[in-house]
PDB file of N, CA and C in Angstrom:
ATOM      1  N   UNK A   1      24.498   4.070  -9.902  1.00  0.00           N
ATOM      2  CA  UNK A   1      23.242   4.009  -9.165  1.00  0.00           C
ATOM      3  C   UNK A   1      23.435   3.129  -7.926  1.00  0.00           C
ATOM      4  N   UNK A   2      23.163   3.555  -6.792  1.00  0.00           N
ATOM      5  CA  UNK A   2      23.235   2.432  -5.724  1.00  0.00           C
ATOM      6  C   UNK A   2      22.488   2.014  -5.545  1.00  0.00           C
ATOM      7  N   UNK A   3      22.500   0.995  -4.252  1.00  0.00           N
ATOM      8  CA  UNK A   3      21.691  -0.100  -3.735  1.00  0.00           C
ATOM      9  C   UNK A   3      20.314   0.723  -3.633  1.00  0.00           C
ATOM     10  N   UNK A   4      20.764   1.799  -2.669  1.00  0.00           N
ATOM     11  CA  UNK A   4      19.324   2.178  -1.868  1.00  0.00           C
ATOM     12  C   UNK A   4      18.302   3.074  -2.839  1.00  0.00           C
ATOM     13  N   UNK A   5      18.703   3.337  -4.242  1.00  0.00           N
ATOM     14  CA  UNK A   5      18.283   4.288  -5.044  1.00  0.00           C
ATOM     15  C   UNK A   5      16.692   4.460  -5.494  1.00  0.00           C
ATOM     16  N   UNK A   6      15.514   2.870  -5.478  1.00  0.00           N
ATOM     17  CA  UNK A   6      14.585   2.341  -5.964  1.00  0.00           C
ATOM     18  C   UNK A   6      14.140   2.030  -4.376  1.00  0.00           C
ATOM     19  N   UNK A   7      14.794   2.147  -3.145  1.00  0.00           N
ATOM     20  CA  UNK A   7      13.860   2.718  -1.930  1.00  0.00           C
ATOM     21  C   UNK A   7      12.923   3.537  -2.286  1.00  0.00           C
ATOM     22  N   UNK A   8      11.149   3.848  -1.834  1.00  0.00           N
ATOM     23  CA  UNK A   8      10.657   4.330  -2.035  1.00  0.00           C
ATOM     24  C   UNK A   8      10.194   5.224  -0.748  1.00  0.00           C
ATOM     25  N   UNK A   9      10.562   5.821  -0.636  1.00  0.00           N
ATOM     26  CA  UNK A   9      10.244   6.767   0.952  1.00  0.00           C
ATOM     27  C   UNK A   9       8.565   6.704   1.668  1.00  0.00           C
ATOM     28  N   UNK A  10       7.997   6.492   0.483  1.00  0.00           N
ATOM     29  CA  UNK A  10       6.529   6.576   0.839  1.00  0.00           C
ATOM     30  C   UNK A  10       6.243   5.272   1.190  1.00  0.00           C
ATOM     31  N   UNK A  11       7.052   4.001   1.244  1.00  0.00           N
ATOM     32  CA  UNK A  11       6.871   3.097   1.890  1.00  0.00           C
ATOM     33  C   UNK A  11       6.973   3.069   3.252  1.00  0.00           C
ATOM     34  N   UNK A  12       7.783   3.605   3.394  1.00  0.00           N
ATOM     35  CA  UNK A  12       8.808   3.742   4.896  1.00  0.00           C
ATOM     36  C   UNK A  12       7.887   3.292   5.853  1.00  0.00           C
ATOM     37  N   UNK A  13       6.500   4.136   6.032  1.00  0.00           N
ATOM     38  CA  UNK A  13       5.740   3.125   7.453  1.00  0.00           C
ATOM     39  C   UNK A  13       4.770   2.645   7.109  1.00  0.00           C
ATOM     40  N   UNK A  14       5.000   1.441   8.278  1.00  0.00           N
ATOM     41  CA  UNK A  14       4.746   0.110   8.512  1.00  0.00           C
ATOM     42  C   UNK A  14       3.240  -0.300   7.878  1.00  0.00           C
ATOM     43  N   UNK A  15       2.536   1.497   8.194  1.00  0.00           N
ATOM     44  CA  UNK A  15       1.032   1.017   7.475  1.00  0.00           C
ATOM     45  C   UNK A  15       0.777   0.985   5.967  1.00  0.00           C
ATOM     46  N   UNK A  16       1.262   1.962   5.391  1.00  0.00           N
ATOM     47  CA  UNK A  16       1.215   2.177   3.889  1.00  0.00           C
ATOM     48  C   UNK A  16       2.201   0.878   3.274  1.00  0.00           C
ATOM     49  N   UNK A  17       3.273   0.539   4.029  1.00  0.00           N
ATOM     50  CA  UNK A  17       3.741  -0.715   3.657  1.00  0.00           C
ATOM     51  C   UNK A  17       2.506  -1.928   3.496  1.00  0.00           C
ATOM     52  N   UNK A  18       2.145  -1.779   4.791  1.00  0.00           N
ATOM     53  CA  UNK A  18       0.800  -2.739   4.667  1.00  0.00           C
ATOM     54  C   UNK A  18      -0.654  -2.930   3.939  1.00  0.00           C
ATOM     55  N   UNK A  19      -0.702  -1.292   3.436  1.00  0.00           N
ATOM     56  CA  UNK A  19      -1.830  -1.038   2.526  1.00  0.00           C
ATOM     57  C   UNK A  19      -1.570  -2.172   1.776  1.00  0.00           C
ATOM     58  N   UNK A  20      -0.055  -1.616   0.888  1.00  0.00           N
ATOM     59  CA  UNK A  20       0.080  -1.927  -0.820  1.00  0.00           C
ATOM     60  C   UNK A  20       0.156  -3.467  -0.763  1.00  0.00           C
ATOM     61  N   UNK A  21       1.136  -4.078   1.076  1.00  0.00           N
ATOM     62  CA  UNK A  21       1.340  -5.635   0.793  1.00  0.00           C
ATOM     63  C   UNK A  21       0.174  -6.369   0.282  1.00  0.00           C
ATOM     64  N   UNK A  22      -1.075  -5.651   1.319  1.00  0.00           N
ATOM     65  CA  UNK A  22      -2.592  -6.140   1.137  1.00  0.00           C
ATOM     66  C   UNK A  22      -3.257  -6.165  -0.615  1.00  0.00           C
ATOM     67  N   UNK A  23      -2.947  -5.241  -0.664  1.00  0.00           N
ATOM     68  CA  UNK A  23      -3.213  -4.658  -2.396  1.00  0.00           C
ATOM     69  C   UNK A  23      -3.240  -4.998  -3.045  1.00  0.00           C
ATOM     70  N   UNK A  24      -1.729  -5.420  -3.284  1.00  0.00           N
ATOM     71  CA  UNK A  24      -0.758  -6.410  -4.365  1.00  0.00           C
ATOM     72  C   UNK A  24      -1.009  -7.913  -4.184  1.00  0.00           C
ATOM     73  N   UNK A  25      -1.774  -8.331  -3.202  1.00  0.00           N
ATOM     74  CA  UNK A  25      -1.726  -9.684  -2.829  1.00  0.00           C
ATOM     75  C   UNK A  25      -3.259 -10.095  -3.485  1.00  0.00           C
ATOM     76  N   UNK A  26      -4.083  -9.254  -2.837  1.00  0.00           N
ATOM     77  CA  UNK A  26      -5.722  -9.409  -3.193  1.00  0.00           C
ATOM     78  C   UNK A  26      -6.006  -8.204  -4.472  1.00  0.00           C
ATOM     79  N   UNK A  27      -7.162  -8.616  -5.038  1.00  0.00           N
ATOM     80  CA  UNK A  27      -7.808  -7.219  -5.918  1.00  0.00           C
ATOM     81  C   UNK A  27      -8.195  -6.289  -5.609  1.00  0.00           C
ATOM     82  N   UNK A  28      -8.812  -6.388  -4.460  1.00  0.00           N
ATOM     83  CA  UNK A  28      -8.988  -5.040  -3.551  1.00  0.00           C
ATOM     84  C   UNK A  28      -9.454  -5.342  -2.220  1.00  0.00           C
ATOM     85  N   UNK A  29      -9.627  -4.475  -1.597  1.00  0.00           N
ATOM     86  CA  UNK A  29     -10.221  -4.543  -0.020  1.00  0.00           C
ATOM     87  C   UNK A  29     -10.566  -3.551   0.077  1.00  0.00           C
ATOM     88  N   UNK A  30     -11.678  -3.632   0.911  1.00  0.00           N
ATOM     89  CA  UNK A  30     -12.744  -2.625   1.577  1.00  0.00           C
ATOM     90  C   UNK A  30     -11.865  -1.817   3.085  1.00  0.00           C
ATOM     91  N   UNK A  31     -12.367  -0.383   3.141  1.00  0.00           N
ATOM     92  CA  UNK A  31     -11.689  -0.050   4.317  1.00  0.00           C
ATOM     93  C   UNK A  31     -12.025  -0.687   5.905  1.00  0.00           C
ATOM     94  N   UNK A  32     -12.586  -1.174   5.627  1.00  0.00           N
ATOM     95  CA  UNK A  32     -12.663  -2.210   7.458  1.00  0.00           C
ATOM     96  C   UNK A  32     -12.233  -3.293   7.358  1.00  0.00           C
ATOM     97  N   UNK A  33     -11.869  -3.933   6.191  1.00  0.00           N
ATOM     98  CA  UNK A  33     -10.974  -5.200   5.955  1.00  0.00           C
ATOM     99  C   UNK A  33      -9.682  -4.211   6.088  1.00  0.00           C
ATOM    100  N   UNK A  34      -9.176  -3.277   5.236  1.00  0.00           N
ATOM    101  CA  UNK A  34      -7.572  -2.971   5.535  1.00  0.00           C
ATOM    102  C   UNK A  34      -7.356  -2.704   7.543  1.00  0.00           C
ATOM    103  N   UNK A  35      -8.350  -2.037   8.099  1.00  0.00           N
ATOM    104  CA  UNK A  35      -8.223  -1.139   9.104  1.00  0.00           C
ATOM    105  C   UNK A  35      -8.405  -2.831  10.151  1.00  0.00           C
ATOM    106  N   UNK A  36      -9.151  -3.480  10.079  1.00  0.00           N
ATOM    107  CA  UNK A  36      -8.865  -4.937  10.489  1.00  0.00           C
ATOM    108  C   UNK A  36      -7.880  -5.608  10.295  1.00  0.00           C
ATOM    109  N   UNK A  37      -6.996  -5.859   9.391  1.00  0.00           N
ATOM    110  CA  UNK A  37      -5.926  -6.608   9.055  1.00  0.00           C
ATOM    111  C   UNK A  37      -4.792  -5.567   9.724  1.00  0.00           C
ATOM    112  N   UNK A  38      -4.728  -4.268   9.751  1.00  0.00           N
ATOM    113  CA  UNK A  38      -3.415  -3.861  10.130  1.00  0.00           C
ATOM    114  C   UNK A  38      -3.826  -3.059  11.367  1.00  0.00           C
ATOM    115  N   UNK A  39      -5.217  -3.469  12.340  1.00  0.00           N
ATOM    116  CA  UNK A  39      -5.385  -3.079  13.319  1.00  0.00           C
ATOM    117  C   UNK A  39      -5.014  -1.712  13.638  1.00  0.00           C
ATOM    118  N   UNK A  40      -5.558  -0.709  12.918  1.00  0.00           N
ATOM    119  CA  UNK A  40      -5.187   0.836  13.159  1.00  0.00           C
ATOM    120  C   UNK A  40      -6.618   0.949  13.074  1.00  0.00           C
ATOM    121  N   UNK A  41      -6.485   2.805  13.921  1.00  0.00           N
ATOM    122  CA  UNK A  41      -7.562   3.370  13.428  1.00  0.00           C
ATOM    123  C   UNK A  41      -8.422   4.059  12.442  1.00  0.00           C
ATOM    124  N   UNK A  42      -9.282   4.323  12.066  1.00  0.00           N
ATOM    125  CA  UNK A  42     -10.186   4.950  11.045  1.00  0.00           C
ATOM    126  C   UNK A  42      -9.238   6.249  10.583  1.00  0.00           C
ATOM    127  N   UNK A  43      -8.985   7.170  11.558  1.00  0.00           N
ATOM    128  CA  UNK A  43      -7.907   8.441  10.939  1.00  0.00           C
ATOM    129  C   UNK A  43      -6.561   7.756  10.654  1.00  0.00           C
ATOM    130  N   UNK A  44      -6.283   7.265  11.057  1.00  0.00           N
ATOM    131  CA  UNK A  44      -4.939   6.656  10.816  1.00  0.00           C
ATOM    132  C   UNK A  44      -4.381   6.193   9.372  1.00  0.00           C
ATOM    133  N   UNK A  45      -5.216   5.318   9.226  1.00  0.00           N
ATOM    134  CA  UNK A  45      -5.977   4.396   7.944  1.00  0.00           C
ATOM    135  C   UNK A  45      -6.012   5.387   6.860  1.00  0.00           C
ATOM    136  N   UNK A  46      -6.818   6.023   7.156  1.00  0.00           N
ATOM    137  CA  UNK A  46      -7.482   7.501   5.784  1.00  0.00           C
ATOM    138  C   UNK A  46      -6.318   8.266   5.342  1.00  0.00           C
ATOM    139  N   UNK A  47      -5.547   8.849   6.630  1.00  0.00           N
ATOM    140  CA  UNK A  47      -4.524   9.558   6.412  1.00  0.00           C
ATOM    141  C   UNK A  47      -3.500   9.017   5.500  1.00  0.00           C
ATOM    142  N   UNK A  48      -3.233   7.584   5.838  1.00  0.00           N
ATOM    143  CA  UNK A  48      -2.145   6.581   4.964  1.00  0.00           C
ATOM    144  C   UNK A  48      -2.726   6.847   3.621  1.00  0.00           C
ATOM    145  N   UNK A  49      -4.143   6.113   3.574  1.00  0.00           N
ATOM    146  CA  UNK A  49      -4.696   6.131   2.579  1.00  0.00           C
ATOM    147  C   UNK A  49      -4.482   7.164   1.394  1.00  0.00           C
ATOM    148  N   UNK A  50      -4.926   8.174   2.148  1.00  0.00           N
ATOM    149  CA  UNK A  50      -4.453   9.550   0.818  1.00  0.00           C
ATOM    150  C   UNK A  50      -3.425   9.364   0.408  1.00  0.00           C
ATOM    151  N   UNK A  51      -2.316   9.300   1.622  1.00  0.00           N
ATOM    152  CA  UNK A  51      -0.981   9.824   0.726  1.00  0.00           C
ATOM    153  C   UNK A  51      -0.756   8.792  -0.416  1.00  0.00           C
ATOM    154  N   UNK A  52      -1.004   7.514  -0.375  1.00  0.00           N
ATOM    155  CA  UNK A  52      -0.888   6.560  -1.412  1.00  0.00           C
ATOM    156  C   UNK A  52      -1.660   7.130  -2.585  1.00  0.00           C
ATOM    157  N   UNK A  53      -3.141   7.398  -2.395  1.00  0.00           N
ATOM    158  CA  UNK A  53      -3.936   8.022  -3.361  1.00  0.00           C
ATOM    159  C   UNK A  53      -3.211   9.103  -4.223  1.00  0.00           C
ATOM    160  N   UNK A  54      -2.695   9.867  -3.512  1.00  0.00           N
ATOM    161  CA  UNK A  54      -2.772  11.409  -3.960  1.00  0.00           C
ATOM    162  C   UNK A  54      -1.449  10.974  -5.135  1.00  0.00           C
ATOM    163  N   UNK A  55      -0.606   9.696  -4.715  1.00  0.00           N
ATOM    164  CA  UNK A  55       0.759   9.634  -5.623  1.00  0.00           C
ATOM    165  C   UNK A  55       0.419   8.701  -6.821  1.00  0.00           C
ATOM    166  N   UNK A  56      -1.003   8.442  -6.588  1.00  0.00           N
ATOM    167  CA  UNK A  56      -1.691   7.259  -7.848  1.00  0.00           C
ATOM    168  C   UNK A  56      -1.406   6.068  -7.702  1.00  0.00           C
ATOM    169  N   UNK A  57      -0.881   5.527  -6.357  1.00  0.00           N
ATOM    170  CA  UNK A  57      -0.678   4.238  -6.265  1.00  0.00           C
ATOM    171  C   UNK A  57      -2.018   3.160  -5.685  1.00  0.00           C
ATOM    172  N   UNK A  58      -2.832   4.255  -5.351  1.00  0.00           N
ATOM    173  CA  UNK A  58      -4.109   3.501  -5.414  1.00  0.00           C
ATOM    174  C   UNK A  58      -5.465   3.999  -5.471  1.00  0.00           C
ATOM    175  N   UNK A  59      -6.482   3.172  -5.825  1.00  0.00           N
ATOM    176  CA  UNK A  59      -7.360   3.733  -6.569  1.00  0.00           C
ATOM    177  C   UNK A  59      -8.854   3.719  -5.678  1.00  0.00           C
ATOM    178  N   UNK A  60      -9.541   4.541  -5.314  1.00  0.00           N
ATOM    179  CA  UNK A  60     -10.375   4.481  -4.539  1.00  0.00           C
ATOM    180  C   UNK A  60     -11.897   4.260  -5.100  1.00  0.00           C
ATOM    181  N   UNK A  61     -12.566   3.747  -5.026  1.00  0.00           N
ATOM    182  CA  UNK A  61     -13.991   3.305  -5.239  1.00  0.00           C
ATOM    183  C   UNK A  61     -14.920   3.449  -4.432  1.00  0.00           C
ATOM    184  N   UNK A  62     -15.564   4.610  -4.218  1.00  0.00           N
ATOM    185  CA  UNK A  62     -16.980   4.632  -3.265  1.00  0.00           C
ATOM    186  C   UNK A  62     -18.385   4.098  -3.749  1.00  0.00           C
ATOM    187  N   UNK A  63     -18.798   3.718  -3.095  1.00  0.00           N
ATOM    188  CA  UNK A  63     -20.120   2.891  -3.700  1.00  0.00           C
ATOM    189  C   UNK A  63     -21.396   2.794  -2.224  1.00  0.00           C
ATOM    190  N   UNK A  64     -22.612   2.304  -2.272  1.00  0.00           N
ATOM    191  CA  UNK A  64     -23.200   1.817  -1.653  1.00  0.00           C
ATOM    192  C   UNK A  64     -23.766   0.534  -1.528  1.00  0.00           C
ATOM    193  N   UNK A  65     -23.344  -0.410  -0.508  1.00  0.00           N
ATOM    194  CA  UNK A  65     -24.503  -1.564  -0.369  1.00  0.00           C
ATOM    195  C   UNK A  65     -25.460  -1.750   0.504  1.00  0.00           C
ATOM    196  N   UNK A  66     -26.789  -1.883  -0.236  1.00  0.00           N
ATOM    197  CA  UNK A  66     -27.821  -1.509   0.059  1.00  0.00           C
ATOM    198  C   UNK A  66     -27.871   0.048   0.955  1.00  0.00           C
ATOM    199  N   UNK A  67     -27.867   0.311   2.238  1.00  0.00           N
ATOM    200  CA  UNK A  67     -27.857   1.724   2.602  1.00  0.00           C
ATOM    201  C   UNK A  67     -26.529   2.255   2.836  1.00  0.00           C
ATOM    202  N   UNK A  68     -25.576   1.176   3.348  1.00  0.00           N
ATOM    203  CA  UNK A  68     -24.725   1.512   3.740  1.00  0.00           C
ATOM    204  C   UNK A  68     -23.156   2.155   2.269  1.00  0.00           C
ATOM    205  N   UNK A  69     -22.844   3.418   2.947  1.00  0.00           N
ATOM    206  CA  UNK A  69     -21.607   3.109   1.889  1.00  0.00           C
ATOM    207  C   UNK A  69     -20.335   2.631   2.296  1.00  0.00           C
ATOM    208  N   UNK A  70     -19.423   2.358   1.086  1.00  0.00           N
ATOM    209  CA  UNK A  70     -18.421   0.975   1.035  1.00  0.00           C
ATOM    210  C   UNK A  70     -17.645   1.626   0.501  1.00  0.00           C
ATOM    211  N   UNK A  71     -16.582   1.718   0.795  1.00  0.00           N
ATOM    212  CA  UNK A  71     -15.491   2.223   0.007  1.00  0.00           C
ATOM    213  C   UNK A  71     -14.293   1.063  -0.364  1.00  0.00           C
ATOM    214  N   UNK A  72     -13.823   0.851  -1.918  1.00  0.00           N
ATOM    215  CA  UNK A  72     -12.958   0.017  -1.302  1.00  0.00           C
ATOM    216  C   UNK A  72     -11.710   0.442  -2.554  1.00  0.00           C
ATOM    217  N   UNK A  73     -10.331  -0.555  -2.051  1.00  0.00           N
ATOM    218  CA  UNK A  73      -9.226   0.003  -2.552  1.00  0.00           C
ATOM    219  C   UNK A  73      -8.990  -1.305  -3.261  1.00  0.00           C
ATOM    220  N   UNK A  74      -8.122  -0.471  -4.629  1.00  0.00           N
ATOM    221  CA  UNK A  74      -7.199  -1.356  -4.710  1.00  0.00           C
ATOM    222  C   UNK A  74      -5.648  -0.599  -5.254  1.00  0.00           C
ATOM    223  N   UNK A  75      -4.760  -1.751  -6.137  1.00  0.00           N
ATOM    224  CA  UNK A  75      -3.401  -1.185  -6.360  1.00  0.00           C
ATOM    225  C   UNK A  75      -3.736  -0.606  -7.767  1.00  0.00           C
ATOM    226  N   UNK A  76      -3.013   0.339  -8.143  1.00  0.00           N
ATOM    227  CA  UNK A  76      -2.935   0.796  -9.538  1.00  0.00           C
ATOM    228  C   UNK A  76      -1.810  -0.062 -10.149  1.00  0.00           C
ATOM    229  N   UNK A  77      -1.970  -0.132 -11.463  1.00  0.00           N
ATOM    230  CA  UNK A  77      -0.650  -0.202 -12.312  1.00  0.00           C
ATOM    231  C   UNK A  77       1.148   0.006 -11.593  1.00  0.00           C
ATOM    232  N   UNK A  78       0.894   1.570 -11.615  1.00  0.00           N
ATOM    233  CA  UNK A  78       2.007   2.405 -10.882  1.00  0.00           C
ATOM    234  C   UNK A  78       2.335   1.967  -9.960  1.00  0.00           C
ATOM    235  N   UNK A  79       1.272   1.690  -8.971  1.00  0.00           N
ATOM    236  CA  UNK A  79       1.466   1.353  -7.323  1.00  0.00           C
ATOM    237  C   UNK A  79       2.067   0.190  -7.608  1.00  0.00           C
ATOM    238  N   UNK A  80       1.696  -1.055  -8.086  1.00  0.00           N
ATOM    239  CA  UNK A  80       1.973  -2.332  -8.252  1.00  0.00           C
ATOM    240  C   UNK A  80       4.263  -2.411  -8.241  1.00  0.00           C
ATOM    241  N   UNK A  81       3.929  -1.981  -9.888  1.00  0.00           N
ATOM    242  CA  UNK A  81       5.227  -1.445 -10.086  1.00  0.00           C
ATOM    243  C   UNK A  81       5.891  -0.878  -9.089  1.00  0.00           C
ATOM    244  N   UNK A  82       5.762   0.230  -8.532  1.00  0.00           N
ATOM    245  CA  UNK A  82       6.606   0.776  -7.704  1.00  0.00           C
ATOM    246  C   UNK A  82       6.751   0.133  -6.155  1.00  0.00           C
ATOM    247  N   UNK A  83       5.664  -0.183  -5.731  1.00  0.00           N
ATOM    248  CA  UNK A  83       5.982  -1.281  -4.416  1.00  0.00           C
ATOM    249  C   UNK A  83       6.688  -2.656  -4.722  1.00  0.00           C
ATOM    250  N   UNK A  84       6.921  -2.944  -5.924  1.00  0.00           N
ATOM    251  CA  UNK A  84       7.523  -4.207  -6.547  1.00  0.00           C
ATOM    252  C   UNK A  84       9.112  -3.668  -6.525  1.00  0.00           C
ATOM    253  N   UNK A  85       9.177  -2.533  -7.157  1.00  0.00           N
ATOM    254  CA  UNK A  85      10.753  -1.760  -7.160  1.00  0.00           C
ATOM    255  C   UNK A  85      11.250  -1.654  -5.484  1.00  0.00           C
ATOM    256  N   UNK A  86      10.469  -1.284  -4.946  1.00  0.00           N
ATOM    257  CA  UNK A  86      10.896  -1.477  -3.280  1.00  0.00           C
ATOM    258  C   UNK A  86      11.304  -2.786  -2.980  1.00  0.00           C
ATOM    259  N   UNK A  87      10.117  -3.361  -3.524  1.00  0.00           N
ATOM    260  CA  UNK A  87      10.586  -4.702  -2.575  1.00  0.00           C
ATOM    261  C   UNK A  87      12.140  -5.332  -3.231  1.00  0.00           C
ATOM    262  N   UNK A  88      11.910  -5.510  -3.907  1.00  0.00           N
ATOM    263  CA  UNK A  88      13.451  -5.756  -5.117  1.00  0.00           C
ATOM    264  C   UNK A  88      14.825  -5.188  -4.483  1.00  0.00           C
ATOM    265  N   UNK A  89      14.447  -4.090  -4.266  1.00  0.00           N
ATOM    266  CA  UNK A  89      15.732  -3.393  -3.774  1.00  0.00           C
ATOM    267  C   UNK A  89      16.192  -3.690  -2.408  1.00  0.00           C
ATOM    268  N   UNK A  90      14.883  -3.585  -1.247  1.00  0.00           N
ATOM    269  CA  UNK A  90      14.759  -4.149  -0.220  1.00  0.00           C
ATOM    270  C   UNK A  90      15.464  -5.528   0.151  1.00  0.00           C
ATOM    271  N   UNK A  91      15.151  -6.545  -1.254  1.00  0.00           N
ATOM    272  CA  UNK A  91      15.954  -7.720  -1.582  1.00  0.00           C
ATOM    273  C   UNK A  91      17.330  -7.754  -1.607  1.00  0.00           C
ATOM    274  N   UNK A  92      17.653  -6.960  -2.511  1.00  0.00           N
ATOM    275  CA  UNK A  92      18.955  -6.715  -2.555  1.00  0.00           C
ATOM    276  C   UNK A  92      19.521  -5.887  -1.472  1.00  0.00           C
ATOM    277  N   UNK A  93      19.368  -5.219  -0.993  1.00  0.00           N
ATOM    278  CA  UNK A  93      20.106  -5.287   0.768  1.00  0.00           C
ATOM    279  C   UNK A  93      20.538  -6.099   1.462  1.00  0.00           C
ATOM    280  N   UNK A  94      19.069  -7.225   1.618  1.00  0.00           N
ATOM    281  CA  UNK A  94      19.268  -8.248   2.354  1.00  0.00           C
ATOM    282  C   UNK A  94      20.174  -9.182   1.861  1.00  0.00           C
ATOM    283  N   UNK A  95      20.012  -9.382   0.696  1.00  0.00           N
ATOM    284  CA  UNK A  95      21.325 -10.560   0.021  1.00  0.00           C
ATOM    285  C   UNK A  95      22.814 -10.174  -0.311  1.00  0.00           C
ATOM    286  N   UNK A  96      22.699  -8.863  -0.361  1.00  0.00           N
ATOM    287  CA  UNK A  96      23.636  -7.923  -0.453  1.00  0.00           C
ATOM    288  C   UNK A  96      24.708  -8.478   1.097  1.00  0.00           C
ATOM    289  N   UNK A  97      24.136  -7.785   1.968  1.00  0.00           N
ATOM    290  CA  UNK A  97      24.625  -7.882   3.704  1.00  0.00           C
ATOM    291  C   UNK A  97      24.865  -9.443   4.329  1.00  0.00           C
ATOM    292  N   UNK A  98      23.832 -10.323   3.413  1.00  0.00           N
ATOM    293  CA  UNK A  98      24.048 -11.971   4.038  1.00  0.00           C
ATOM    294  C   UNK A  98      25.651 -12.498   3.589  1.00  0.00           C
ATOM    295  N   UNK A  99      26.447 -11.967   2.595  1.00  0.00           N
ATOM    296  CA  UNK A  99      27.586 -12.517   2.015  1.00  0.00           C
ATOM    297  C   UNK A  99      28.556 -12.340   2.799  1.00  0.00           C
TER     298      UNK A  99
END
């Protein structure tokens, strides 16, 4: 098995990287807190959004407060795990190449 094997491709950009960092760090966030913190736009955002969704790495919650609705995210189980296997491996590159 090599180094790069537990790369996860669906990490690869910079935003969905940034979803899960957000994710994994807090319990959840609302979509104008993610779309604020990684300064993208509303389609941009959504689009990331699914593809994470659609692979079960995160879990979506629509709701209303008071009139307005709120949608907010967080990490699944899976997601957790598997952005943890990235980062790990990611690790091992780097410590790998520093020797």
């Amino acid at each position: 098995m090599g180094i790069i094997d537990n790369i996860n491709k669906l990490f690869d950009h910079r935003i969905r990287l940034g979803i899960m960092s957000i994710l994994v760090v807090n319990d959840e966030a609302d979509f104008n807190r993610l779309k604020e913190l990684l300064d993208v736009t509303d389609g941009n955002l959504a689009s990331h959004i699914k593809a994470l969704e659609k692979e079960e790495y995160i879990l979506v919650e629509k709701q209303f407060i008071g009139r307005k609705p709120n949608t907010r995210y967080s990490a699944t189980p899976l997601g957790k795990a598997e952005f943890k296997k990235h980062i790990d491996a990611l690790e091992k590159i780097i410590h790998k190449n520093k020797a």
